[in-house]
Protein backbone atom coordinates (compact mmCIF):
# COMPACT_ATOMS: atom_id res chain seq x y z
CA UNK A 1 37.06 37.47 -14.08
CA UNK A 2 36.67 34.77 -11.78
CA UNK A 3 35.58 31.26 -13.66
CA UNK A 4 32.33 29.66 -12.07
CA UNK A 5 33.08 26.45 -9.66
CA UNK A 6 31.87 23.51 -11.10
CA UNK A 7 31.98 20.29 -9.84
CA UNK A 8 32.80 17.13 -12.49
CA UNK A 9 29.97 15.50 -13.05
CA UNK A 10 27.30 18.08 -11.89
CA UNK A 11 25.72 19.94 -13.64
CA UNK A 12 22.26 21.32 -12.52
CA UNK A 13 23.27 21.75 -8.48
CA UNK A 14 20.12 22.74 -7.77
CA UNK A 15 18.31 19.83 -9.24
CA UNK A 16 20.83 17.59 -7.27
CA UNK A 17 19.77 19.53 -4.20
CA UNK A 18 15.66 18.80 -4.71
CA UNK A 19 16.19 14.91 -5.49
CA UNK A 20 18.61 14.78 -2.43
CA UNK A 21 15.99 16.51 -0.28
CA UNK A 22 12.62 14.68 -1.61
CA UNK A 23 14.51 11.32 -1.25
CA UNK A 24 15.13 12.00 2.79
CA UNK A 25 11.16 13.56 2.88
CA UNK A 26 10.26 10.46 1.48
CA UNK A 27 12.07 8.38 3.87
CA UNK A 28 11.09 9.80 6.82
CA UNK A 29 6.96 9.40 4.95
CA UNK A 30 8.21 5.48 4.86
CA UNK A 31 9.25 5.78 8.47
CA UNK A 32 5.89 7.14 9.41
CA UNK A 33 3.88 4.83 7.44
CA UNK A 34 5.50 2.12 9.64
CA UNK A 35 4.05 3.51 12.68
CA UNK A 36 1.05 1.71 13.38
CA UNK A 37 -0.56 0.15 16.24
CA UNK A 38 -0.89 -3.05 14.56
CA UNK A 39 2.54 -4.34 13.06
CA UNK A 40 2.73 -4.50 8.92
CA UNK A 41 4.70 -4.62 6.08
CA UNK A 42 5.57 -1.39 6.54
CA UNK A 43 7.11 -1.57 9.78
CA UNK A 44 10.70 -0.84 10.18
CA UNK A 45 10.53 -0.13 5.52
CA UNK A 46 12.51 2.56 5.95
CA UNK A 47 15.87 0.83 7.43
CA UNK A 48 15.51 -0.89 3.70
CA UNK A 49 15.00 2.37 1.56
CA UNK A 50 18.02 3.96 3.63
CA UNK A 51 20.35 1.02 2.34
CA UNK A 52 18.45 1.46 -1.49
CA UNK A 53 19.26 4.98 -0.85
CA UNK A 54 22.92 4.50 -0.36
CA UNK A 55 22.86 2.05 -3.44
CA UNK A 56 21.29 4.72 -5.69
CA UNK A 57 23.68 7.37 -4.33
CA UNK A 58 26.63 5.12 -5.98
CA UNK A 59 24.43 4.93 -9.15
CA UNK A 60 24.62 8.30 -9.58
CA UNK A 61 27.76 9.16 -9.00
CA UNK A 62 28.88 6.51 -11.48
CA UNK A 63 26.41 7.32 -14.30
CA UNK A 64 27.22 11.26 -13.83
CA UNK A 65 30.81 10.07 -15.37
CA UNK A 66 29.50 8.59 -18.19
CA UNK A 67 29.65 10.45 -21.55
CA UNK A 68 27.44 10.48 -23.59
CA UNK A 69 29.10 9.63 -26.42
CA UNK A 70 30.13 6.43 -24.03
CA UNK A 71 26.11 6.43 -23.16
CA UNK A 72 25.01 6.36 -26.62
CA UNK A 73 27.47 3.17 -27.78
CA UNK A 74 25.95 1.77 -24.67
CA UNK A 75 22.35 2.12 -25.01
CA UNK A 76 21.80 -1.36 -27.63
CA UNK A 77 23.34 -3.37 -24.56
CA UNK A 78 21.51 -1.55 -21.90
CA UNK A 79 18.02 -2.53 -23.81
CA UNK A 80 19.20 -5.44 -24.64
CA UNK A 81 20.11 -6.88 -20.81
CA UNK A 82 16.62 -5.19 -19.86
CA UNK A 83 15.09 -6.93 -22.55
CA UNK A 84 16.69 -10.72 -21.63
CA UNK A 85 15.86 -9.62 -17.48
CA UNK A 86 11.89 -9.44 -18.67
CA UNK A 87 11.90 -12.43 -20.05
CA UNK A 88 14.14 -14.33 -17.69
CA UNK A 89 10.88 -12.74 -14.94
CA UNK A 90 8.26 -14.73 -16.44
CA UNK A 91 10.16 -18.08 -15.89
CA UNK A 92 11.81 -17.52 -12.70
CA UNK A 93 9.81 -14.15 -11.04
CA UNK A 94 8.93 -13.87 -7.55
CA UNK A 95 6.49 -11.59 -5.51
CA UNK A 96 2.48 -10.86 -5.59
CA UNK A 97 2.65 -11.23 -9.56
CA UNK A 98 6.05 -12.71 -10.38
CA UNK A 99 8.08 -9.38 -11.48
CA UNK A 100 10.88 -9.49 -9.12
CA UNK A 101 14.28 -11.31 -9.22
CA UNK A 102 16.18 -12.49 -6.34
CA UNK A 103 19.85 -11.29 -6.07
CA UNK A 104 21.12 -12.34 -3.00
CA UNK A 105 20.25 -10.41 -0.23
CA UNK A 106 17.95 -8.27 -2.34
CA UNK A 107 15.22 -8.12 -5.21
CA UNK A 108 15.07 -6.30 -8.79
CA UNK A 109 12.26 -5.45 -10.27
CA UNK A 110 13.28 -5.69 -14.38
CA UNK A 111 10.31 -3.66 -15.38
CA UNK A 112 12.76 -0.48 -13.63
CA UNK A 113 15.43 -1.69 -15.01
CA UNK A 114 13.94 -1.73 -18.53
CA UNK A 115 12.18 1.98 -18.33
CA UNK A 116 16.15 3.03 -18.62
CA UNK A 117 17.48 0.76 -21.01
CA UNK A 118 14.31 2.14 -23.62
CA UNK A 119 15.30 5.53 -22.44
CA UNK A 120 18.60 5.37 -23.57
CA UNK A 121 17.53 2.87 -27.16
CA UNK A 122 14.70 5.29 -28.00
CA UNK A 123 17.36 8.33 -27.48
CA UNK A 124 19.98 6.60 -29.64
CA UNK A 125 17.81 6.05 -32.30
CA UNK A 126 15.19 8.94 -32.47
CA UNK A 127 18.62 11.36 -32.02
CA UNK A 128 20.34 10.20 -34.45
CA UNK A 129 17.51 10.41 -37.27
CA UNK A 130 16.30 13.88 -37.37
CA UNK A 131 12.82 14.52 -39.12
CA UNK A 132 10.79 15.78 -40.83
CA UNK A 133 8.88 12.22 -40.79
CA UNK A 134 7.08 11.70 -43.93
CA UNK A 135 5.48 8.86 -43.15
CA UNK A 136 4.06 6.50 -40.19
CA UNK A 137 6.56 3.87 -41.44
CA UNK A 138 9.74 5.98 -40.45
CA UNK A 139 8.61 5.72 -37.06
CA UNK A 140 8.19 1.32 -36.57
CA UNK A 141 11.60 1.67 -34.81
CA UNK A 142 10.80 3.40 -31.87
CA UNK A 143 6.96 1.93 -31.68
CA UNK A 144 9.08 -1.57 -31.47
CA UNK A 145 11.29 -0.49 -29.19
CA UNK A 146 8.62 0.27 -26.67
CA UNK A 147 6.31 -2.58 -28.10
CA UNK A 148 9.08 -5.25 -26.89
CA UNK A 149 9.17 -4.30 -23.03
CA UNK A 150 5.59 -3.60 -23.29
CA UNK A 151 4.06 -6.10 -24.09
CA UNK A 152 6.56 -8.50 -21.63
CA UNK A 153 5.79 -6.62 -18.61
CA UNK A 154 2.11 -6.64 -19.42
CA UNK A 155 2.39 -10.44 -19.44
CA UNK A 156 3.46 -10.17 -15.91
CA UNK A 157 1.04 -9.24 -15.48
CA UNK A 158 2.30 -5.53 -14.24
CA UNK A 159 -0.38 -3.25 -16.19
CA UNK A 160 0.69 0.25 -14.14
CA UNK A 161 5.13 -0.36 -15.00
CA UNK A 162 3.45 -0.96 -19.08
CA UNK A 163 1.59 1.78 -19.21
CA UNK A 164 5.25 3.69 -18.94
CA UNK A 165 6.71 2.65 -21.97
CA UNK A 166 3.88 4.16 -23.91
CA UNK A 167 4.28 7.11 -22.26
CA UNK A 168 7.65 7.23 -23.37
CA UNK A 169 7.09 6.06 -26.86
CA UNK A 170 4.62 9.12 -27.25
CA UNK A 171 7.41 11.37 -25.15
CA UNK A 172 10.17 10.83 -27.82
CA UNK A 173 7.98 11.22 -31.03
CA UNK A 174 6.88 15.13 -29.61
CA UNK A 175 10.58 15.85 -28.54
CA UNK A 176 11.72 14.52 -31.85
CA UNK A 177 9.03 17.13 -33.65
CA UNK A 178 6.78 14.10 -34.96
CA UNK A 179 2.89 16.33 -35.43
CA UNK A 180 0.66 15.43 -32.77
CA UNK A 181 -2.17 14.18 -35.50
CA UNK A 182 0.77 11.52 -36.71
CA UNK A 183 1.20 10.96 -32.86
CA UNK A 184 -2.25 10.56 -32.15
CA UNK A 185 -2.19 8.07 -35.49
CA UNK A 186 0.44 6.20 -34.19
CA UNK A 187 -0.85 5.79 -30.76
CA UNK A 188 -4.61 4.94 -31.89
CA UNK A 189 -4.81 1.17 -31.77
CA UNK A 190 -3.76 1.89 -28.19
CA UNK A 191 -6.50 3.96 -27.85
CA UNK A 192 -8.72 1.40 -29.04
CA UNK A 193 -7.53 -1.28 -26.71
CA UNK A 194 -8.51 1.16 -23.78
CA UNK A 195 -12.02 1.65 -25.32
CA UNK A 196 -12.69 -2.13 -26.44
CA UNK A 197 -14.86 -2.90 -23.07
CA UNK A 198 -17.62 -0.82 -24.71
CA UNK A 199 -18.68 -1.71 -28.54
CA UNK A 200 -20.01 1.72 -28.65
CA UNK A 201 -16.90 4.10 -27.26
CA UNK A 202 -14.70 1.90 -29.62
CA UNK A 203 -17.07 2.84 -32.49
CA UNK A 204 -17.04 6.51 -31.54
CA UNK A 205 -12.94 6.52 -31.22
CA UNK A 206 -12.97 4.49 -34.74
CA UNK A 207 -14.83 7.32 -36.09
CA UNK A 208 -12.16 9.72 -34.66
CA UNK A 209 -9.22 7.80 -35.84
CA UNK A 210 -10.95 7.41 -39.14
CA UNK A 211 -11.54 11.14 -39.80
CA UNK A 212 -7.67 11.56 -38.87
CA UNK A 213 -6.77 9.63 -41.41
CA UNK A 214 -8.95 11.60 -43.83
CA UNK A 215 -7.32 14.65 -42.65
CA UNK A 216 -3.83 13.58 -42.62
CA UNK A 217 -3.98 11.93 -46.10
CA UNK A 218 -1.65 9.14 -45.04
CA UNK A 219 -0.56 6.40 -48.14
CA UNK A 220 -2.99 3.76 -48.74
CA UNK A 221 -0.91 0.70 -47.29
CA UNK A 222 -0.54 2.93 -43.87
CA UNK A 223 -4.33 3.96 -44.03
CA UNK A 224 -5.10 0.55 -44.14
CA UNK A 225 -2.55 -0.21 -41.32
CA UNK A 226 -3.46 1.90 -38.70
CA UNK A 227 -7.07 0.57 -39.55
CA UNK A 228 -6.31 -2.84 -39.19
CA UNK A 229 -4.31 -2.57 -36.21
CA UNK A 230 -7.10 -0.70 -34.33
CA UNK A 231 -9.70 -3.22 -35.01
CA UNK A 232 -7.11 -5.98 -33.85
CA UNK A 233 -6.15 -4.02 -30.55
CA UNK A 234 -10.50 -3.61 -30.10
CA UNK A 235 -10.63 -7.25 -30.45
CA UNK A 236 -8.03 -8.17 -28.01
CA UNK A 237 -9.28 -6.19 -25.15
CA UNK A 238 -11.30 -8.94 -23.81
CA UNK A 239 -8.04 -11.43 -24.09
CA UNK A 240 -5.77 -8.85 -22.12
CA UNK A 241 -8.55 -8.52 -19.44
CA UNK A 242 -8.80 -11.99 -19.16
CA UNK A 243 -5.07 -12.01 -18.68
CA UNK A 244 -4.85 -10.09 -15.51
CA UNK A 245 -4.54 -11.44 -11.59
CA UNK A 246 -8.08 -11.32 -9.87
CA UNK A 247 -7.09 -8.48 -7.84
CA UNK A 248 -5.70 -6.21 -10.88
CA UNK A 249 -9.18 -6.75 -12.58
CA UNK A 250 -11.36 -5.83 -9.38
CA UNK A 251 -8.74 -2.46 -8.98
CA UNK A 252 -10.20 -1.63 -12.25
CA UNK A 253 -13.73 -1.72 -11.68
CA UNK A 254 -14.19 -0.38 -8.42
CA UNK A 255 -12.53 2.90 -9.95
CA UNK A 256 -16.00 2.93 -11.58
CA UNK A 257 -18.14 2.12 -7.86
CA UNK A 258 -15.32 1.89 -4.78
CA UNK A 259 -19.06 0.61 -3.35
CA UNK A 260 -19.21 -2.69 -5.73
CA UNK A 261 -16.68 -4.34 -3.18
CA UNK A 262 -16.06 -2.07 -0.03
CA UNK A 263 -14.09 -4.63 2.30
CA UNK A 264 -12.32 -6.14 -0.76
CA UNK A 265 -10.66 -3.81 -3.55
CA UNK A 266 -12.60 -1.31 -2.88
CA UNK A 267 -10.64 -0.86 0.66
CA UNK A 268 -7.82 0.94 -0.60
CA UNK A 269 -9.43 3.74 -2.54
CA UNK A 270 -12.02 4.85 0.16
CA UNK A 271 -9.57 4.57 3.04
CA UNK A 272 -7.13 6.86 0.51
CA UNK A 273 -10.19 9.53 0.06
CA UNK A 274 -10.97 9.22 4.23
CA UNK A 275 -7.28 9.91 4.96
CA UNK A 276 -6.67 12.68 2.78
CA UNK A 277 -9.83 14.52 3.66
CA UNK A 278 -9.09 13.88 7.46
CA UNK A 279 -5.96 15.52 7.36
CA UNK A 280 -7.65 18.79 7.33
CA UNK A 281 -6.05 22.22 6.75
CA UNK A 282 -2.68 21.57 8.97
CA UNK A 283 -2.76 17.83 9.21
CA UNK A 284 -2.79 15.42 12.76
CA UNK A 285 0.87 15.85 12.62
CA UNK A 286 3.99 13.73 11.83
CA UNK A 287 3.20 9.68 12.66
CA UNK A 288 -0.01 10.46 13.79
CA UNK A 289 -2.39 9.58 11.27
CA UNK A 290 -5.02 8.06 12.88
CA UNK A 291 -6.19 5.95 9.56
CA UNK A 292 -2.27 4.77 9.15
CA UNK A 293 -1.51 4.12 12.48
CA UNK A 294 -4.86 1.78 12.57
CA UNK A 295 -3.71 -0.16 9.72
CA UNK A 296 -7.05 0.63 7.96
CA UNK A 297 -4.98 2.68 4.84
CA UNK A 298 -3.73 -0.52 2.79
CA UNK A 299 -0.09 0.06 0.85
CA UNK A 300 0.47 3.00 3.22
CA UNK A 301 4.51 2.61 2.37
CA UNK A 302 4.02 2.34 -1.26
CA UNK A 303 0.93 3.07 -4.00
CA UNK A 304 -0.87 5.54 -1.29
CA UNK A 305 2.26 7.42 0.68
CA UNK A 306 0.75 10.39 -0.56
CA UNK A 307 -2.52 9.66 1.68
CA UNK A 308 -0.19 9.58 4.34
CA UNK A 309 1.02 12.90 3.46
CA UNK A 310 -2.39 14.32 4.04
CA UNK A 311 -3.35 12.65 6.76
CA UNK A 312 -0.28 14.16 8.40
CA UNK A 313 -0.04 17.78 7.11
CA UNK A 314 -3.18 18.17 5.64
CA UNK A 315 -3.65 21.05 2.61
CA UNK A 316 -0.83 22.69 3.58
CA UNK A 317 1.54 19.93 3.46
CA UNK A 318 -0.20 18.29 0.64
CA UNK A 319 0.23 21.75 -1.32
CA UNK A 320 4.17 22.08 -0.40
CA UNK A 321 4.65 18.54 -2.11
CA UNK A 322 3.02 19.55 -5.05
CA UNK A 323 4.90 22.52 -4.97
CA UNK A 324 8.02 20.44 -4.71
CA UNK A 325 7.34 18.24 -7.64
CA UNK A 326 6.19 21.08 -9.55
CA UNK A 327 10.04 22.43 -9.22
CA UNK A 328 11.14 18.64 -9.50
CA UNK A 329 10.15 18.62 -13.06
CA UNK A 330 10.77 22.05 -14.00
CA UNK A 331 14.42 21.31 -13.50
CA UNK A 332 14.72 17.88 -15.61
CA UNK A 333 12.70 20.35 -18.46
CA UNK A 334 14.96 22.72 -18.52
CA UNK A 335 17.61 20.34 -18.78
CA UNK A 336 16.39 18.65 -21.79
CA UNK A 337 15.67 22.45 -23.32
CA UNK A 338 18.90 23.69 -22.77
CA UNK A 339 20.87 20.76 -24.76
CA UNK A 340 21.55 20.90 -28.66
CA UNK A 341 22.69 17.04 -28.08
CA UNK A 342 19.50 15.51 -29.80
CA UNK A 343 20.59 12.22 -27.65
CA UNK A 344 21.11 14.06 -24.62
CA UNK A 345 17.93 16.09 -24.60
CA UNK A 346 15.50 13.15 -25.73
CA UNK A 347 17.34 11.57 -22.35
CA UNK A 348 16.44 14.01 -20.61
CA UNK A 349 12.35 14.43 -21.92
CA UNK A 350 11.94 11.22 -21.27
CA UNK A 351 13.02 11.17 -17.83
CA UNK A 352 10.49 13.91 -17.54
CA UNK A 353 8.15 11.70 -18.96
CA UNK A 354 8.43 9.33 -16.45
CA UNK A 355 8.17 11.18 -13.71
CA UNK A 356 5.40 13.01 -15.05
CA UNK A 357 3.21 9.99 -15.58
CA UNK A 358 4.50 8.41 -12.16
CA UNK A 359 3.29 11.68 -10.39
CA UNK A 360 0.19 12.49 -12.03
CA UNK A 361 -1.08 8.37 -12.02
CA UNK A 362 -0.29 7.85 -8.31
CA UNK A 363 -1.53 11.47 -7.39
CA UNK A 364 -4.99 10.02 -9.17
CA UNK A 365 -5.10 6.90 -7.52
CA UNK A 366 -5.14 8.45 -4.65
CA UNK A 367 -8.12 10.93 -4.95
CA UNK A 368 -10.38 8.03 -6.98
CA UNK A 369 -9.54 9.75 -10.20
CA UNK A 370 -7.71 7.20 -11.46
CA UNK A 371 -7.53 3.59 -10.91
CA UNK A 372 -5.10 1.50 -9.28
CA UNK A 373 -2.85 0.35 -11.08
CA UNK A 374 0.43 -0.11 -8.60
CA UNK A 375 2.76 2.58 -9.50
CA UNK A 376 4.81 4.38 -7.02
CA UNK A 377 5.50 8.26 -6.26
CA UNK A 378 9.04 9.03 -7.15
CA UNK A 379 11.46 9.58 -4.79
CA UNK A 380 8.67 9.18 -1.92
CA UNK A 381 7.13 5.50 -2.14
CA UNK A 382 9.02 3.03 -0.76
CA UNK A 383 10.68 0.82 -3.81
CA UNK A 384 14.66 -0.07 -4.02
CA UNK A 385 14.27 -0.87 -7.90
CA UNK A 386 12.71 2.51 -8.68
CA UNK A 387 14.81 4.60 -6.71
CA UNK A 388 18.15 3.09 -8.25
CA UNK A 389 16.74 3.57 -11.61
CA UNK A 390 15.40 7.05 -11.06
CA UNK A 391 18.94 7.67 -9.57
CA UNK A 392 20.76 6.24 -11.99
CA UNK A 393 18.32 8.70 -14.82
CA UNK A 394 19.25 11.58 -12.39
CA UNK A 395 23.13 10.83 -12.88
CA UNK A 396 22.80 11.00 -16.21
CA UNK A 397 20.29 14.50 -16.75
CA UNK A 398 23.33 15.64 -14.61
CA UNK A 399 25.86 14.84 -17.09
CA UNK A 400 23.57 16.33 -19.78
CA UNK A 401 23.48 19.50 -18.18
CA UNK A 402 27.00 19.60 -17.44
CA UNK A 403 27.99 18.99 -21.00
CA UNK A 404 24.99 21.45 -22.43
């Protein structure tokens, strides 16, 4: 019998394949967005994603060779330098909102850099302590692993990149087996902060929470906890709005009425909606958006590439990228099912996780179901920081699968 050809280091070929391909879709997207009659920052992008590109392509290679073994004794430093970037951003940042770094000839974003380093803490820690968790207080090590880069890139203030670590706080406790009422439990005074605009809603998800509790029968000094914490979060709600930049505020409320401020932040979602629906069936072709190539489609490069997408190739082309990412995550899933490694796997999930939430966030923001928040579509949004990370994450689901 003939032994299968493998190559070192990769192990899901196919999966290498898709990223390979989406990454060159999405540069020739960036290329496009930069074709517009009246020059922006998207003009000439995509000479800067190709060098990114080449960066990342080194990133993976290198972090395919890692063990994981190697991975897991790495994973406290990894957080750790992620940890000391985020803070080292609020004194020294640059950009719109201060959350890049200047390295020479280019910029890091920490927030990227940090969605990694939790990967691989949360993985260390939730693989290495199997359930069945008894209690909400077995679980304060992962909630303050994600707490700590949360709460430092929300200070930013970079509410969209946050958002991601409590996606993969809740991604690890369901791979890990944690019951979705402890889960929900857990991730309550969260809940809470989201419904504290509106006395009433935050009554109504009290009521919820409350009832879980009665349900789940937690011990008193928990009980009391998860109270407590819930009313705090409700109370802060008004503090954390009153944190944010002008123009993150004003993203947030036209979600509600794009028509409260048309020319100002409302811009960017209606243009999105007239772009898509312009695009028709079959799309005005590649480049030839007529909304891009006007400049009227704000963040063409970035947050609303995907409005570019169906400008150009309309339903059909619209429905092949979904397609694509559809097979994009089906491949990192199957990864993380096929490994016993508990460290491995959770790696794995989470990666998932991210994309997921990346995909389905930006996707929204683009229709007007969701608001906009600033985060990019993997692999096709322009962004060096995120593609180097994603890369690196990629390297390393391919070592998983080649040691599953």
């Amino acid at each position: 019998m003939i032994a299968r050809l493998r190559v070192p280091g990769v192990g899901d070929p196919t999966l290498l394949a898709l990223v390979l391909f989406m990454t060159g879709l999405g540069i020739a997207m960036i290329y496009s967005a930069g074709l517009v009659d009246v020059p922006s920052l998207a003009t000439g992008i995509w000479v800067r994603q190709l060098y990114w590109f080449g960066v990342a392509i080194v990133a993976l290679a290198v972090t395919s060779r890692f063990s994981l073994r190697f991975l897991e004794w790495l994973a406290p430093w990894a957080y750790g330098i992620s940890v000391l970037l985020l803070i080292l951003v609020l004194f020294i940042g640059t950009g719109p909102n201060g959350s890049w770094l200047e390295l020479g000839p280019g910029r890091l974003q920490p927030a990227e850099v940090a969605k990694l380093g939790t990967i691989l803490m949360l993985a260390r820690v939730m693989g290495g302590a199997p359930g069945p968790y008894e209690r909400l207080l077995e679980l304060w090590k992962p909630a303050v692993i994600t707490l700590i880069p949360f709460a430092l890139v929300l200070r930013q203030p970079d509410l969209g990149s946050a958002m991601i670590f409590g996606a993969l706080l809740l991604a690890a406790l369901f791979w890990t087996g944690v019951p979705l009422l402890k889960i929900f439990l857990l991730a309550s005074p969260g809940l809470s902060l989201l419904l504290g605009f509106n006395w009433i809603a935050w009554g109504v998800g009290f009521l919820v929470v409350a009832a879980g509790l009665y349900v789940h029968r937690l011990f008193i000094l928990e009980t009391v906890g998860v109270l407590l914490a819930n009313v705090f979060t409700g109370a802060l709600t008004l503090r954390i709005w009153d944190s944010l930049a002008d123009y993150q505020r004003n993203r947030l409320l036209v979600f509600l009425d794009p028509d409260i401020d048309p020319l100002g932040a409302g811009w960017h979602l209606i243009q999105s909606k007239v772009a898509i629906g312009s695009g028709g069936f079959i799309g005005a072709g590649f480049a030839n958006g007529p909304q891009k190539r006007l400049a009227f489609l704000p963040e063409q490069h970035t947050d609303f590439i995907f409005s570019v997408v169906g400008e150009e190739f309309g339903f059909i082309g619209v429905i092949l990228f979904l397609v694509l990412f559809a097979f994009l995550l089906w491949r990192v899933l199957h990864v993380a099912s096929s490994m016993d490694d508990r460290f491995g796997s959770l790696i794995a999930f989470c990666l998932f996780a991210v994309l997921l939430t990346h995909i389905v966030v930006n996707l929204g923001m683009a229709v007007g179901m969701m608001p906009v928040i600033g985060l990019p579509l993997p692999l096709l949004s322009y962004g060096g920081s995120f593609l180097l990370v994603l890369y690196a994450g990629f390297g390393i689901v391919q070592r998983v699968a080649w040691e599953a």
